[in-house]
C-alpha atoms as a PDB file:
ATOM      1  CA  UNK A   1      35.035  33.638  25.220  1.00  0.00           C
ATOM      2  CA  UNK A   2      33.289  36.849  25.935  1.00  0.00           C
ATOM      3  CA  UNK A   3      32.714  39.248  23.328  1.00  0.00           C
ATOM      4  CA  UNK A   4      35.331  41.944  24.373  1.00  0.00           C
ATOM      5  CA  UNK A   5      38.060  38.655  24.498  1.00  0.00           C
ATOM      6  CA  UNK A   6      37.545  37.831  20.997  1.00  0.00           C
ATOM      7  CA  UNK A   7      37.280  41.943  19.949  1.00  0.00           C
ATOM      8  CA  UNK A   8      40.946  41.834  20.916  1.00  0.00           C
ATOM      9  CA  UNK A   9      41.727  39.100  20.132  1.00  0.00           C
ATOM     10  CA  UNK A  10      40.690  39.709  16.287  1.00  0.00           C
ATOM     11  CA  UNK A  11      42.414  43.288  16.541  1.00  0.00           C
ATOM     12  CA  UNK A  12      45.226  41.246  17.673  1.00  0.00           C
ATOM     13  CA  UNK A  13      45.003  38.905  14.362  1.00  0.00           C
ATOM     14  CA  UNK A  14      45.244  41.965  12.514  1.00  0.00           C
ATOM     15  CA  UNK A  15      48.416  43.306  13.897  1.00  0.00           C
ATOM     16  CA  UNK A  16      49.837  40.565  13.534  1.00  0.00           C
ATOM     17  CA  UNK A  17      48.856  40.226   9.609  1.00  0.00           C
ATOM     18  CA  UNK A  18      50.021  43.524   9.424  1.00  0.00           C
ATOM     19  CA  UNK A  19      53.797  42.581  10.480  1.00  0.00           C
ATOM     20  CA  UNK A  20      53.574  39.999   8.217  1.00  0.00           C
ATOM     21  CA  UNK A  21      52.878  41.740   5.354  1.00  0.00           C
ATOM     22  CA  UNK A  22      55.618  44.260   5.870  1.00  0.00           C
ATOM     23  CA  UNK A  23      57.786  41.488   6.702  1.00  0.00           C
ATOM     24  CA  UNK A  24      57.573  39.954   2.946  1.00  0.00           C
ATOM     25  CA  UNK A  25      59.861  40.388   0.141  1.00  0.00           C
ATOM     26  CA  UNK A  26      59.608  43.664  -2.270  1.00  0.00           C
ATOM     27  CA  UNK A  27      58.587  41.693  -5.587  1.00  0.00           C
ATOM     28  CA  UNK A  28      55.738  42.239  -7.224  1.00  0.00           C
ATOM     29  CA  UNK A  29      54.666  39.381  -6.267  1.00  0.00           C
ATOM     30  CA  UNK A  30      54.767  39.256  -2.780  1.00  0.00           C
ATOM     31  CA  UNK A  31      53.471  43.222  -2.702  1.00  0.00           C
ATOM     32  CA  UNK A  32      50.534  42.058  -4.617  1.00  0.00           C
ATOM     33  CA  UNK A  33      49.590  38.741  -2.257  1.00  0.00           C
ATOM     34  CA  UNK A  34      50.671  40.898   0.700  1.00  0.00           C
ATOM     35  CA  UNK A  35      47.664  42.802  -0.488  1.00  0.00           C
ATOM     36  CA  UNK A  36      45.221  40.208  -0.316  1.00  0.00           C
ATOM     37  CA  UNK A  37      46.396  39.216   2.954  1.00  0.00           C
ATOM     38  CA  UNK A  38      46.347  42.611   4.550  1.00  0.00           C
ATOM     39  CA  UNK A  39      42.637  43.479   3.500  1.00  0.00           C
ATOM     40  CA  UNK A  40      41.567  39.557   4.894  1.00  0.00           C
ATOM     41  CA  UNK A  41      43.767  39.943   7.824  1.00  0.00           C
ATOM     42  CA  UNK A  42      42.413  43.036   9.105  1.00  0.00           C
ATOM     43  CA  UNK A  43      39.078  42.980   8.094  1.00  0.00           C
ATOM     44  CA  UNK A  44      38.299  40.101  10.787  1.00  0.00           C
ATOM     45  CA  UNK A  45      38.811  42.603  13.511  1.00  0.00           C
ATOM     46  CA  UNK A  46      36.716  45.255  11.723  1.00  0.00           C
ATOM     47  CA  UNK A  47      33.868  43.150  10.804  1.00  0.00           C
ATOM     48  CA  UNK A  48      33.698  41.090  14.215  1.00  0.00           C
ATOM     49  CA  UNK A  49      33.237  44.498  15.574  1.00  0.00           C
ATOM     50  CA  UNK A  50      30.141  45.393  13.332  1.00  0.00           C
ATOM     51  CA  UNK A  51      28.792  41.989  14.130  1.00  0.00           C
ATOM     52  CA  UNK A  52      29.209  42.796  18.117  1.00  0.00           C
ATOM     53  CA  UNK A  53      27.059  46.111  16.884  1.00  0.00           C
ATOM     54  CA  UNK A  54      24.498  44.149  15.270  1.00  0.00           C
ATOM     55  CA  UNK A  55      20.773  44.949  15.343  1.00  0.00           C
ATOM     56  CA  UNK A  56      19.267  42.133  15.228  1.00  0.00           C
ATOM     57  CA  UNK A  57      20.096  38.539  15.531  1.00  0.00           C
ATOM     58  CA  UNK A  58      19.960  37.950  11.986  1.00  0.00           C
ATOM     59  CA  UNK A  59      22.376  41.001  11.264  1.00  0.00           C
ATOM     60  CA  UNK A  60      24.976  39.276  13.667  1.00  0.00           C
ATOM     61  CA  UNK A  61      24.664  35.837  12.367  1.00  0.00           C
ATOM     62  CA  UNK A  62      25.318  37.540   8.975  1.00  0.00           C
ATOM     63  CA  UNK A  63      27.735  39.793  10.438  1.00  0.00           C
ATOM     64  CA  UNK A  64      29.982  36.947  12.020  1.00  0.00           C
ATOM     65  CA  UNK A  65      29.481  35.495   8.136  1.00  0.00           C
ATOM     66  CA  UNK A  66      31.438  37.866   6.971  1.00  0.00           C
ATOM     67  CA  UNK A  67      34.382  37.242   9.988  1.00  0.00           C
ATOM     68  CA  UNK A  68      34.813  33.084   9.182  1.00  0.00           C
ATOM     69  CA  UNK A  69      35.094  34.231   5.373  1.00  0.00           C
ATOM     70  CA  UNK A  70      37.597  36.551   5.918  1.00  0.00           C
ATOM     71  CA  UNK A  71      39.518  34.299   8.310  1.00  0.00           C
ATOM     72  CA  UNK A  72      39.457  31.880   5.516  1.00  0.00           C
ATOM     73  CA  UNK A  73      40.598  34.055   2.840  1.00  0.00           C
ATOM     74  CA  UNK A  74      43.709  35.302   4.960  1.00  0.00           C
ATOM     75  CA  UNK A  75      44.396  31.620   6.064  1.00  0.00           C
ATOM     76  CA  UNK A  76      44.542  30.738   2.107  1.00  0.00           C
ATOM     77  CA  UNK A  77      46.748  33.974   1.108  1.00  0.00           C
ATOM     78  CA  UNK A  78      49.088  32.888   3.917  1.00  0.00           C
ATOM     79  CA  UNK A  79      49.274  29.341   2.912  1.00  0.00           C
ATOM     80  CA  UNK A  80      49.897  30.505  -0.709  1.00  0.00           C
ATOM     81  CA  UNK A  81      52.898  32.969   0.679  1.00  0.00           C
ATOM     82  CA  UNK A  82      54.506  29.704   2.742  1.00  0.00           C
ATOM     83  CA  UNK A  83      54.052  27.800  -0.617  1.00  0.00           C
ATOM     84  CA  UNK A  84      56.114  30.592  -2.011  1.00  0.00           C
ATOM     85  CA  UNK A  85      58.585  31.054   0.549  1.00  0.00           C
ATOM     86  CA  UNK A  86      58.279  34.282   0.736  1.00  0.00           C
ATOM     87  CA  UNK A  87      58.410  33.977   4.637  1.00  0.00           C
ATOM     88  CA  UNK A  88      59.865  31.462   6.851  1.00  0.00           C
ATOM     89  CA  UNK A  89      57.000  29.212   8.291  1.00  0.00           C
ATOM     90  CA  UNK A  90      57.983  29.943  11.884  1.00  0.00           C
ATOM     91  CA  UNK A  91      57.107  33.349  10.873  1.00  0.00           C
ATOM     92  CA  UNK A  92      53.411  32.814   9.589  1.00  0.00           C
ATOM     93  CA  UNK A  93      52.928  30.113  12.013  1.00  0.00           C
ATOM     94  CA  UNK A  94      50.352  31.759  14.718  1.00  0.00           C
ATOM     95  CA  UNK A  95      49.082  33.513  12.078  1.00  0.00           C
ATOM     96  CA  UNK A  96      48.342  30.420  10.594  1.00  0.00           C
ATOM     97  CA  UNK A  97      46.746  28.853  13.475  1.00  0.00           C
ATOM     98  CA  UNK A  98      44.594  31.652  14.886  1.00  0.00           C
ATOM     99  CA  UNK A  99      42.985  32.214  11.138  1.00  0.00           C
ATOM    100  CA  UNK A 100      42.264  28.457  11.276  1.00  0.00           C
ATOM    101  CA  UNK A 101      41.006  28.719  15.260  1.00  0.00           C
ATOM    102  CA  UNK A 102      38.928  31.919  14.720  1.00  0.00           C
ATOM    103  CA  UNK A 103      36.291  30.669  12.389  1.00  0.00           C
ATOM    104  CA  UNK A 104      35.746  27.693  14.726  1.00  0.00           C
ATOM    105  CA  UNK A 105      34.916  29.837  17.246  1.00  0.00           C
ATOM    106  CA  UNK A 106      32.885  32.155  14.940  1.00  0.00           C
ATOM    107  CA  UNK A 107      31.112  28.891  13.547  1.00  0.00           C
ATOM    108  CA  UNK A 108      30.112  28.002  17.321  1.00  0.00           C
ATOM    109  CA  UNK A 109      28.887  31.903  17.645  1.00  0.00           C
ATOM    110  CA  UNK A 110      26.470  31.247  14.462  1.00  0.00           C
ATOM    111  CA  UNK A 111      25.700  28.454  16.188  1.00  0.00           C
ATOM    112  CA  UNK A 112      24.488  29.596  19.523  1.00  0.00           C
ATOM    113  CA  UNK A 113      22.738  32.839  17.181  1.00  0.00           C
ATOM    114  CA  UNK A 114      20.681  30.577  15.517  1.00  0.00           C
ATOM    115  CA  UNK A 115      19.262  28.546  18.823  1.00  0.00           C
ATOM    116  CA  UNK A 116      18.655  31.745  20.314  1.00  0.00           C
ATOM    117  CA  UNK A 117      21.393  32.033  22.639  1.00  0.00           C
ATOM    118  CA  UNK A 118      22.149  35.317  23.944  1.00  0.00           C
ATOM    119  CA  UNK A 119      25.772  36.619  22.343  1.00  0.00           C
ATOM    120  CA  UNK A 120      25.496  40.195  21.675  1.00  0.00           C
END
């Protein structure tokens, strides 16, 4: 996957987390774990484009840190809002899987950083 692939493809998570989050329930709390899940959500994008800035390799390995945590934090705040049923599964459900896929493929970027492969 080249580098502008997974740039839109990580904006793309975040739209999608966006619709999500305005797709939940007006409680309290579902506003406050819609929250959580909008800052993870759309942070992956963000920060997967400051790692494709990077400086150095060690700033991008660091960089695409910071992407597999935040695709781990909004796969756990939309696991938590299933649990709740405060949307329909079908609705999280690609949500679901692309913040589970994502950090594989960042995990396989680190990876490839650390050998020395070129993927700036």
């Amino acid at each position: 996957m080249t580098t502008q692939e997974l740039k839109q493809r990580t904006f793309e998570f975040g739209i999608r987390t966006i619709r999500a989050v305005e797709a939940l329930p007006r409680s309290e709390t579902a506003k406050a774990l819609g929250r959580q899940l909008l800052r993870a959500g759309t942070s992956v994008g963000a920060n997967y484009r400051a790692a494709a800035r990077a400086r150095s390799r060690a700033d991008f390995v660091a960089k695409l840190g910071i992407v597999k945590e935040e695709c781990d934090e909004a796969s756990y705040w939309t696991e938590v809002i299933e649990a709740l049923k405060l949307l329909k599964p079908r609705r999280l459900a690609n949500l679901h899987t692309e913040a589970s896929e994502l950090p594989a493929i960042v995990v396989a970027s680190i990876k490839t950083a650390r050998r020395g492969g070129d993927n700036q």
